[in-house]
Protein backbone atom coordinates (compact mmCIF):
# COMPACT_ATOMS: atom_id res chain seq x y z
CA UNK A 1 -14.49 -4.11 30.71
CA UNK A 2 -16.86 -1.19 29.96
CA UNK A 3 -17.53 0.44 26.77
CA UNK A 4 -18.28 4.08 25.58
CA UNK A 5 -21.60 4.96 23.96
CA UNK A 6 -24.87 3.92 24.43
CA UNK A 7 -28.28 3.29 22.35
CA UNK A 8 -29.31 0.70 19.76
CA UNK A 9 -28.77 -3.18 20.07
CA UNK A 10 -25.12 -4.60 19.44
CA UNK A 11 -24.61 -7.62 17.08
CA UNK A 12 -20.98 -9.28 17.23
CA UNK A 13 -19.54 -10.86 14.24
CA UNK A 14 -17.10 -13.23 15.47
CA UNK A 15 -13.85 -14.96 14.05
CA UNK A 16 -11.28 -16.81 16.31
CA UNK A 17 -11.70 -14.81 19.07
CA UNK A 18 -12.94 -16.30 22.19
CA UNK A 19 -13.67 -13.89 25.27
CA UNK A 20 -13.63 -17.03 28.11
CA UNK A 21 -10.60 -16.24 30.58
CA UNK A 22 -9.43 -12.68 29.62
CA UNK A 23 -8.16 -10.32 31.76
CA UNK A 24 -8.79 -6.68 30.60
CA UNK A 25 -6.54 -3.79 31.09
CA UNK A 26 -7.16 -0.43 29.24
CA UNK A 27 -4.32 0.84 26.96
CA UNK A 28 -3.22 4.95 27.21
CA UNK A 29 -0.99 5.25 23.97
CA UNK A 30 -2.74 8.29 22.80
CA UNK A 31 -5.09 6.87 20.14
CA UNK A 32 -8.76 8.69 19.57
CA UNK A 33 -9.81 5.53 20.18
CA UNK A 34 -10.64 3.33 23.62
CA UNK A 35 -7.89 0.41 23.53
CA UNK A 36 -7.94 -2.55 25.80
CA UNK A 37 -5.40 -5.74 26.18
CA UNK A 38 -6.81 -8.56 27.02
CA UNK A 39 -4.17 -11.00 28.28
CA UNK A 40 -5.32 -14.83 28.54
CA UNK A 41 -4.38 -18.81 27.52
CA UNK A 42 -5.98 -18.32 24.46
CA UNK A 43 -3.70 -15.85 23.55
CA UNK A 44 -3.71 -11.82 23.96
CA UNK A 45 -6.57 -9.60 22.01
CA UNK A 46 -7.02 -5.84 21.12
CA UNK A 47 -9.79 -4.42 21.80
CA UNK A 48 -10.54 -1.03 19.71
CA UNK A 49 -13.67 0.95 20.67
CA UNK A 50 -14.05 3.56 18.23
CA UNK A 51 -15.33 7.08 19.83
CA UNK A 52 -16.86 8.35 16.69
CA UNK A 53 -18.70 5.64 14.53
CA UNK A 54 -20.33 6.71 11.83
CA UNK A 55 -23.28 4.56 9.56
CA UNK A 56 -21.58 1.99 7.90
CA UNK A 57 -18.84 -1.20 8.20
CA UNK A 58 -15.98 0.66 9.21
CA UNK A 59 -12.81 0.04 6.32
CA UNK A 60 -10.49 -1.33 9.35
CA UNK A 61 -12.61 -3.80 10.55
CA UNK A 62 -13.72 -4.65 6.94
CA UNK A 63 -10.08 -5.44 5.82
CA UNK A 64 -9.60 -7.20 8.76
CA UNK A 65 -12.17 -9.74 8.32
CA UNK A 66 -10.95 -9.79 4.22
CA UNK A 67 -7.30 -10.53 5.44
CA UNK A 68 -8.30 -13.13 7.66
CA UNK A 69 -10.95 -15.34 5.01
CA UNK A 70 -8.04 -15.07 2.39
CA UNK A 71 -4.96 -16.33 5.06
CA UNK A 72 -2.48 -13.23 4.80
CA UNK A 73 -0.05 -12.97 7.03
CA UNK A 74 2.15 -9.80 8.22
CA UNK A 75 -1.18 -8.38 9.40
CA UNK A 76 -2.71 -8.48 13.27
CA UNK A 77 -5.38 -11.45 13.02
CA UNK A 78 -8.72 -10.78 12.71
CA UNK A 79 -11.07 -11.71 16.42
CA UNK A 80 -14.60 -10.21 15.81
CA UNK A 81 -16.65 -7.18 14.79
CA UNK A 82 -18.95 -5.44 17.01
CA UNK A 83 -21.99 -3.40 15.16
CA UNK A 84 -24.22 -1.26 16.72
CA UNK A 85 -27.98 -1.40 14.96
CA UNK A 86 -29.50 2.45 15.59
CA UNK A 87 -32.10 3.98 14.27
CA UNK A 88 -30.08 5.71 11.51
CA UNK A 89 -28.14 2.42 10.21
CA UNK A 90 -25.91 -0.32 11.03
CA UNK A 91 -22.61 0.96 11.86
CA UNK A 92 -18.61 -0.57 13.22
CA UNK A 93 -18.69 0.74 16.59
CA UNK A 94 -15.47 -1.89 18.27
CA UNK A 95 -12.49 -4.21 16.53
CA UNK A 96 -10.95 -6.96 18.31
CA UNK A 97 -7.53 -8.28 17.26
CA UNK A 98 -4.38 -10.42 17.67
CA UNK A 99 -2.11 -8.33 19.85
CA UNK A 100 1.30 -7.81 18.30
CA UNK A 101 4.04 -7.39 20.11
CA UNK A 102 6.88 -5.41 17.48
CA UNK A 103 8.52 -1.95 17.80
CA UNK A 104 7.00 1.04 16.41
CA UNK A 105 9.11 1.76 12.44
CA UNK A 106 8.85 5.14 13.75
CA UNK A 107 10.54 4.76 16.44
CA UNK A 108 12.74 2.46 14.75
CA UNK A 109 13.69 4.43 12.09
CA UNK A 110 14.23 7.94 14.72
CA UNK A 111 16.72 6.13 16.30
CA UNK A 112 18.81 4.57 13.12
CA UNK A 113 18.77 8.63 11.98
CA UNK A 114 19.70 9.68 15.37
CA UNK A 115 23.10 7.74 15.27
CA UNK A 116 23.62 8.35 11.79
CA UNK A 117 22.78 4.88 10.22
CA UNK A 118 20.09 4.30 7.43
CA UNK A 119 19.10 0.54 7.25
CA UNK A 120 18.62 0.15 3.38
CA UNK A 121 17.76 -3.33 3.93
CA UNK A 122 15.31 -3.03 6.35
CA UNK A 123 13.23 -0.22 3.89
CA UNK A 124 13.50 -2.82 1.31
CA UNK A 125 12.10 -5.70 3.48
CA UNK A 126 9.00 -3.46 4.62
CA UNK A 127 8.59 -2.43 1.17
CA UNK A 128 8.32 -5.66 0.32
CA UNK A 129 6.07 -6.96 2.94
CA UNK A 130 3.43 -4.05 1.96
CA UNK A 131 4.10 -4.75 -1.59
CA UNK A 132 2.58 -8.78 -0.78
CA UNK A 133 -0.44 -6.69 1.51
CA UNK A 134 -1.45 -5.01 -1.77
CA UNK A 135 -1.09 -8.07 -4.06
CA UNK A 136 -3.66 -10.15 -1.38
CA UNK A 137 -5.98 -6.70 -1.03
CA UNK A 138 -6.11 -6.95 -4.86
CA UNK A 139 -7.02 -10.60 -5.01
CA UNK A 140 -10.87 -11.87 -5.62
CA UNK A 141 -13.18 -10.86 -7.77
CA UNK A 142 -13.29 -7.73 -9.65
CA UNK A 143 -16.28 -5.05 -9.03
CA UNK A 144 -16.59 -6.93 -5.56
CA UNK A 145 -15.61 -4.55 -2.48
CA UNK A 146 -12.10 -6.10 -3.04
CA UNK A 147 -10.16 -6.95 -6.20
CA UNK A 148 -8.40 -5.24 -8.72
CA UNK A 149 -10.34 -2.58 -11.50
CA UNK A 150 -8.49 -0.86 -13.77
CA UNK A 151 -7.28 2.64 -12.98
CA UNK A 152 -9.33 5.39 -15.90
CA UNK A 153 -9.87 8.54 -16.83
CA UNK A 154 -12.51 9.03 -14.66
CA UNK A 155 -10.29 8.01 -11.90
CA UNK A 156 -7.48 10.57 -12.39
CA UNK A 157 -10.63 13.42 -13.09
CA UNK A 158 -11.89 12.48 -9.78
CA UNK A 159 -8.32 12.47 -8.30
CA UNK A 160 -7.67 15.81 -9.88
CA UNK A 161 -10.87 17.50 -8.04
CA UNK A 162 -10.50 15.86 -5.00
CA UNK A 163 -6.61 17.74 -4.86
CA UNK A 164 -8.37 20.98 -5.84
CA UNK A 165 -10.72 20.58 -2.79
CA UNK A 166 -8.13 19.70 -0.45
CA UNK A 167 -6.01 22.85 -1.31
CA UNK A 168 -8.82 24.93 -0.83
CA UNK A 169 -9.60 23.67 2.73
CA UNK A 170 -5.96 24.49 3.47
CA UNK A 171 -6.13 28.09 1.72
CA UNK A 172 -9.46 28.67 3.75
CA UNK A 173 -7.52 27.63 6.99
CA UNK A 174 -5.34 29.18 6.36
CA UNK A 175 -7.02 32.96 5.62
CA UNK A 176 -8.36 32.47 9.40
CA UNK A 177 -6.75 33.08 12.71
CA UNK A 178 -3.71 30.70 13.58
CA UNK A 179 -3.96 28.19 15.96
CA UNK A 180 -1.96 28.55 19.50
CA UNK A 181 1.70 26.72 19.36
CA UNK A 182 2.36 27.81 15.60
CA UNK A 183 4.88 30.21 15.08
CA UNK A 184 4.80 33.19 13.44
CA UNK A 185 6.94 32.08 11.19
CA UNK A 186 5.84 29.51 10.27
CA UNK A 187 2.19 30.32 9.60
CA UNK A 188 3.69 33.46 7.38
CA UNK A 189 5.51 31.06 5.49
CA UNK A 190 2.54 28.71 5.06
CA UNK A 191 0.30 31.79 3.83
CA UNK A 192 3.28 32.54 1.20
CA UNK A 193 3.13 28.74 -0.13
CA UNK A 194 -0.54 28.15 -0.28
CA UNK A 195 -2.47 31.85 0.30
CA UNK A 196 -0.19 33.84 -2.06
CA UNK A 197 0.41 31.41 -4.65
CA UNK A 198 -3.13 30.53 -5.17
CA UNK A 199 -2.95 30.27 -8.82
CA UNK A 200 0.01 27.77 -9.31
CA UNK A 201 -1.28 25.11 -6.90
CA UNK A 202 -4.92 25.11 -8.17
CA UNK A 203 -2.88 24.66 -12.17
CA UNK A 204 -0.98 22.06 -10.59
CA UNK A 205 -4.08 20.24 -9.05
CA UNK A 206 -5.86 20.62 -12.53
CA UNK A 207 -3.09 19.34 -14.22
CA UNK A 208 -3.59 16.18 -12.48
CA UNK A 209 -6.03 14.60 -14.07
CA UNK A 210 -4.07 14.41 -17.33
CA UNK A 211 -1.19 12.15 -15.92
CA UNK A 212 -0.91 9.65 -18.22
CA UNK A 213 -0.58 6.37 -15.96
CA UNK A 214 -2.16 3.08 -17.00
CA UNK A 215 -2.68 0.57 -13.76
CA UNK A 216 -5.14 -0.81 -11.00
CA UNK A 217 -6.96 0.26 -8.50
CA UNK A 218 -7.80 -1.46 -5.33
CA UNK A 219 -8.36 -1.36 -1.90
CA UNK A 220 -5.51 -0.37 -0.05
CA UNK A 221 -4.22 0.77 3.56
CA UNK A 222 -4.61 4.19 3.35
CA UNK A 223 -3.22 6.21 5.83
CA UNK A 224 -0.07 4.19 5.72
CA UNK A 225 3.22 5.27 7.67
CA UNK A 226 6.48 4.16 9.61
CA UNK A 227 3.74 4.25 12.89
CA UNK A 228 1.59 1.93 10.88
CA UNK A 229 3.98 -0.51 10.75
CA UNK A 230 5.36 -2.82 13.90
CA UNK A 231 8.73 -4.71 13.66
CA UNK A 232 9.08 -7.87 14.54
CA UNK A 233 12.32 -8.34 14.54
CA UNK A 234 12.95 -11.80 12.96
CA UNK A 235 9.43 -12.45 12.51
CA UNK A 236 9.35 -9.26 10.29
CA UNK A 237 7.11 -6.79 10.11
CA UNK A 238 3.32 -6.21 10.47
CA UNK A 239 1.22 -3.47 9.46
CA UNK A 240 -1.86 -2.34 11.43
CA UNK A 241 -4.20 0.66 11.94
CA UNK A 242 -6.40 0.21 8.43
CA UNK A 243 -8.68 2.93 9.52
CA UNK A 244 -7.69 5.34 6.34
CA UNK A 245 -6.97 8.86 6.79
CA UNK A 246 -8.81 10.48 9.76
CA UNK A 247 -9.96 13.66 8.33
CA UNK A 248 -11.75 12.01 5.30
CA UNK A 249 -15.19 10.54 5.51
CA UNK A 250 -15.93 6.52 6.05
CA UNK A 251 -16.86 6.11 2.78
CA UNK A 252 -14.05 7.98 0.80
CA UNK A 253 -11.79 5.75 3.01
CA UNK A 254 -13.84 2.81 1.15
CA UNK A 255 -12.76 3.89 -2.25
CA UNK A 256 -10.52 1.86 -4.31
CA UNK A 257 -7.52 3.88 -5.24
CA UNK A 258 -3.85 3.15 -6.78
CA UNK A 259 -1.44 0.95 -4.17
CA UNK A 260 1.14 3.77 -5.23
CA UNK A 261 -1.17 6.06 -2.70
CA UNK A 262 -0.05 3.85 0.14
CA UNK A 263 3.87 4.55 -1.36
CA UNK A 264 3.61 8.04 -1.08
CA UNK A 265 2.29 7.96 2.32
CA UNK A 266 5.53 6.20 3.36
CA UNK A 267 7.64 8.22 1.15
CA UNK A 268 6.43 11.21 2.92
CA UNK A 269 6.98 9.57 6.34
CA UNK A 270 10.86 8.82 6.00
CA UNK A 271 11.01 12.73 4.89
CA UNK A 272 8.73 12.86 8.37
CA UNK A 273 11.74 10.93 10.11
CA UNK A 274 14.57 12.89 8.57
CA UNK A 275 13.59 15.72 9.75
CA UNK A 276 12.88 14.81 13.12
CA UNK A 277 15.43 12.36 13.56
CA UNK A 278 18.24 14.81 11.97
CA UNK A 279 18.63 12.35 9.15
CA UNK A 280 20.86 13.51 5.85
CA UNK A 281 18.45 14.25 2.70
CA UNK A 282 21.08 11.49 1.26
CA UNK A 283 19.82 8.93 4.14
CA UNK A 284 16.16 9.94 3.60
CA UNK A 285 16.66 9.57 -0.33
CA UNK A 286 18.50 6.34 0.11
CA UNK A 287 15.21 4.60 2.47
CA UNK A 288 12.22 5.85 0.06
CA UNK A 289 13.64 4.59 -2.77
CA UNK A 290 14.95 1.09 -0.75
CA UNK A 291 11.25 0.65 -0.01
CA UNK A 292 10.19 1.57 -3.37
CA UNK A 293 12.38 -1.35 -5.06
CA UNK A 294 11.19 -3.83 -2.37
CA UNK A 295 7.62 -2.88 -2.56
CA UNK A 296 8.29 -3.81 -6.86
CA UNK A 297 9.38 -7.13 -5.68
CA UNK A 298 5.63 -7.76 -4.81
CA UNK A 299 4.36 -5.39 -7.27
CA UNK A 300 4.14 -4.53 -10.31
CA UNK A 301 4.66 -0.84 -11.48
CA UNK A 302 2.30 1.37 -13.96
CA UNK A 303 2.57 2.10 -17.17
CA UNK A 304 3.27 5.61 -18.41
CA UNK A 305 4.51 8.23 -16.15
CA UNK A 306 4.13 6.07 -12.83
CA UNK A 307 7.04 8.92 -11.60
CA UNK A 308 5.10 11.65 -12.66
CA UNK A 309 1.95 10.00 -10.97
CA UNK A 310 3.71 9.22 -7.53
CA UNK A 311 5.27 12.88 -7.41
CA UNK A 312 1.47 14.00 -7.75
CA UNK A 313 -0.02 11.25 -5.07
CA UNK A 314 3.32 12.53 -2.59
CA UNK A 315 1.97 16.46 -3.06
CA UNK A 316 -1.22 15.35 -2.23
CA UNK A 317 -0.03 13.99 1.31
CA UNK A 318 1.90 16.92 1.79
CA UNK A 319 -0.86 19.03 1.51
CA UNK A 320 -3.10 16.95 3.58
CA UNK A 321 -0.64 16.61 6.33
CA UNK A 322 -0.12 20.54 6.40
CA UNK A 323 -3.81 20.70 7.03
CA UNK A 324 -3.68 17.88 9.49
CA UNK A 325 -1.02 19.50 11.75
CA UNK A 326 -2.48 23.28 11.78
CA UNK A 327 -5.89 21.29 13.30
CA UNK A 328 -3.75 18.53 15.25
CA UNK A 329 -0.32 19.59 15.94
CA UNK A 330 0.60 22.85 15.30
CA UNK A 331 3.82 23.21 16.52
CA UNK A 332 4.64 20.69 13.89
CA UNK A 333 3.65 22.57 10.83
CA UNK A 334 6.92 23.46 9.72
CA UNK A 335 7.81 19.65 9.12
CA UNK A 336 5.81 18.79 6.13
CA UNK A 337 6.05 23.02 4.53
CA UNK A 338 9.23 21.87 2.96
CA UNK A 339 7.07 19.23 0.62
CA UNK A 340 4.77 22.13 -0.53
């Protein structure tokens, strides 16, 4: 097996894994990353060579190795870190983990909304099974890179800005040319939401910061979605992918921030599903707030106006993801419009 990149000395920081034996095939499953499966009798590994490290332990790998000291399961198992030492810094350059075999929730999910079913149940398990990620991300000591701190003013100021920042990327996108594969249509109808209506969204993202919520914060997942998660069928279901949202820096993915950030990205991705899958708003409804009652099995809820404060983390997604698919998928920008 071969690797990209080159310069600087690499250091591995090893868990369980145990290279002896493996036979390496490379993976095309349209990840920005180089993927390899190593098949072998001790057991099959992922291999995840990321293309563009930056200085720093990358969040994925550092959860990883987290999950693994403190036991959790419902999470791929941790196999070793490779570093890179360069002139600039230390950084995560590879990831090597348990290879899971499950079926993608997306794809799951697609096909329960395609014939016209909407598994409750199964919303409420996964919501459960992240609920018990967040509780273990929370655990340890507090001020250490993991544990719970509580959730302040200064928090929801920050929050408040960093929404106000977002929406202008998206309104200065959005004043330029459009990207090929968006419609007419829709980019008109983008520029009426975001362009015209300047004033509203920037009060709403102000607003923000006076949501009067009383919780944690911690580390969490962070770019977390039905494609995040695998099922397992009886074994249930793992979550993977704890690389944080691609379009923020390394360090911002670092943060500690409410679990409820990790809800909304879900909440957003059964609307994602409905739409797609030509699932009823009642079906869509009927999953987010299944997952939402199982994830409260695990967790525990804010105080204050934990609605209000969800409704504001859910915007926030939308708006990112409307950003994300003018620059990534453009001919899927009318999906998340609807959420603006």
């Amino acid at each position: 097996m071969s690797v990209p990149g080159s310069g600087g000395r690499l250091r591995v920081v090893r868990g369980p894994f145990c290279p002896r034996g493996l036979r390496w095939e490379s993976l095309a499953l349209g990840s920005t990353n180089a993927l390899w499966l190593g098949r072998g009798e001790g057991g099959d590994w992922l291999c995840k060579w990321y293309r563009y490290p930056q200085v720093g332990v990358h969040p994925e790998a550092e959860v990883a190795e987290f999950l693994h000291r403190q036991g959790v399961c419902g999470v791929a198992g941790f196999g070793a870190r490779v570093d890179r030492e360069t002139a600039e810094g230390r950084m995560t350059v590879g990831l090597i983990q348990r290879w899971v075999e499950g079926v993608s929730g997306w794809e799951k999910v697609l096909d329960g909304f395609r014939g016209g079913a909407a598994d409750a149940a199964l919303a409420r398990r996964w919501g459960k099974s992240v609920g018990e990620l967040h509780r273990a991300l929370a655990s340890g000591e507090g001020g250490s890179e993991f544990g719970e701190e509580p959730l302040g003013v200064a928090d929801l100021q920050a929050w408040s800005w960093r929404v106000e920042r977002l929406g202008e990327r998206l309104w200065e996108r959005l004043e330029g040319v459009p990207p090929e594969g968006v419609t007419p249509a829709a980019w008109a109808r983008a520029r009426l939401l975001w362009v015209d209506r300047e004033e509203e969204w920037r009060a709403r993202a102000r607003a923000l910061a006076g949501c009067r919520v009383f919780g944690c914060k911690s580390r969490i997942h962070g770019d977390l979605h039905l494609g995040q998660v695998l099922d397992c069928g009886v074994g249930g279901a793992v979550v993977v992918d704890f690389e944080g949202e691609p379009l923020r820096a390394l360090e911002e993915r670092r943060l500690k921030e409410s679990p409820l950030r990790d809800v909304a990205g879900m909440w957003r991705s059964w609307a994602y599903a409905g739409v797609v899958g030509g699932g009823a708003r009642e079906a869509v409804c009927r999953m987010q707030e299944s997952f939402l009652e199982g994830w409260q099995e695990s967790m525990d809820l804010p105080g204050g106006d934990w609605r209000g404060f969800l409704e504001g983390l859910i915007w926030e997604k939308a708006i990112y993801e409307v950003l994300y698919e003018i620059q990534q998928r453009p001919h899927w920008l009318e999906v998340p419009l609807a959420a603006l």
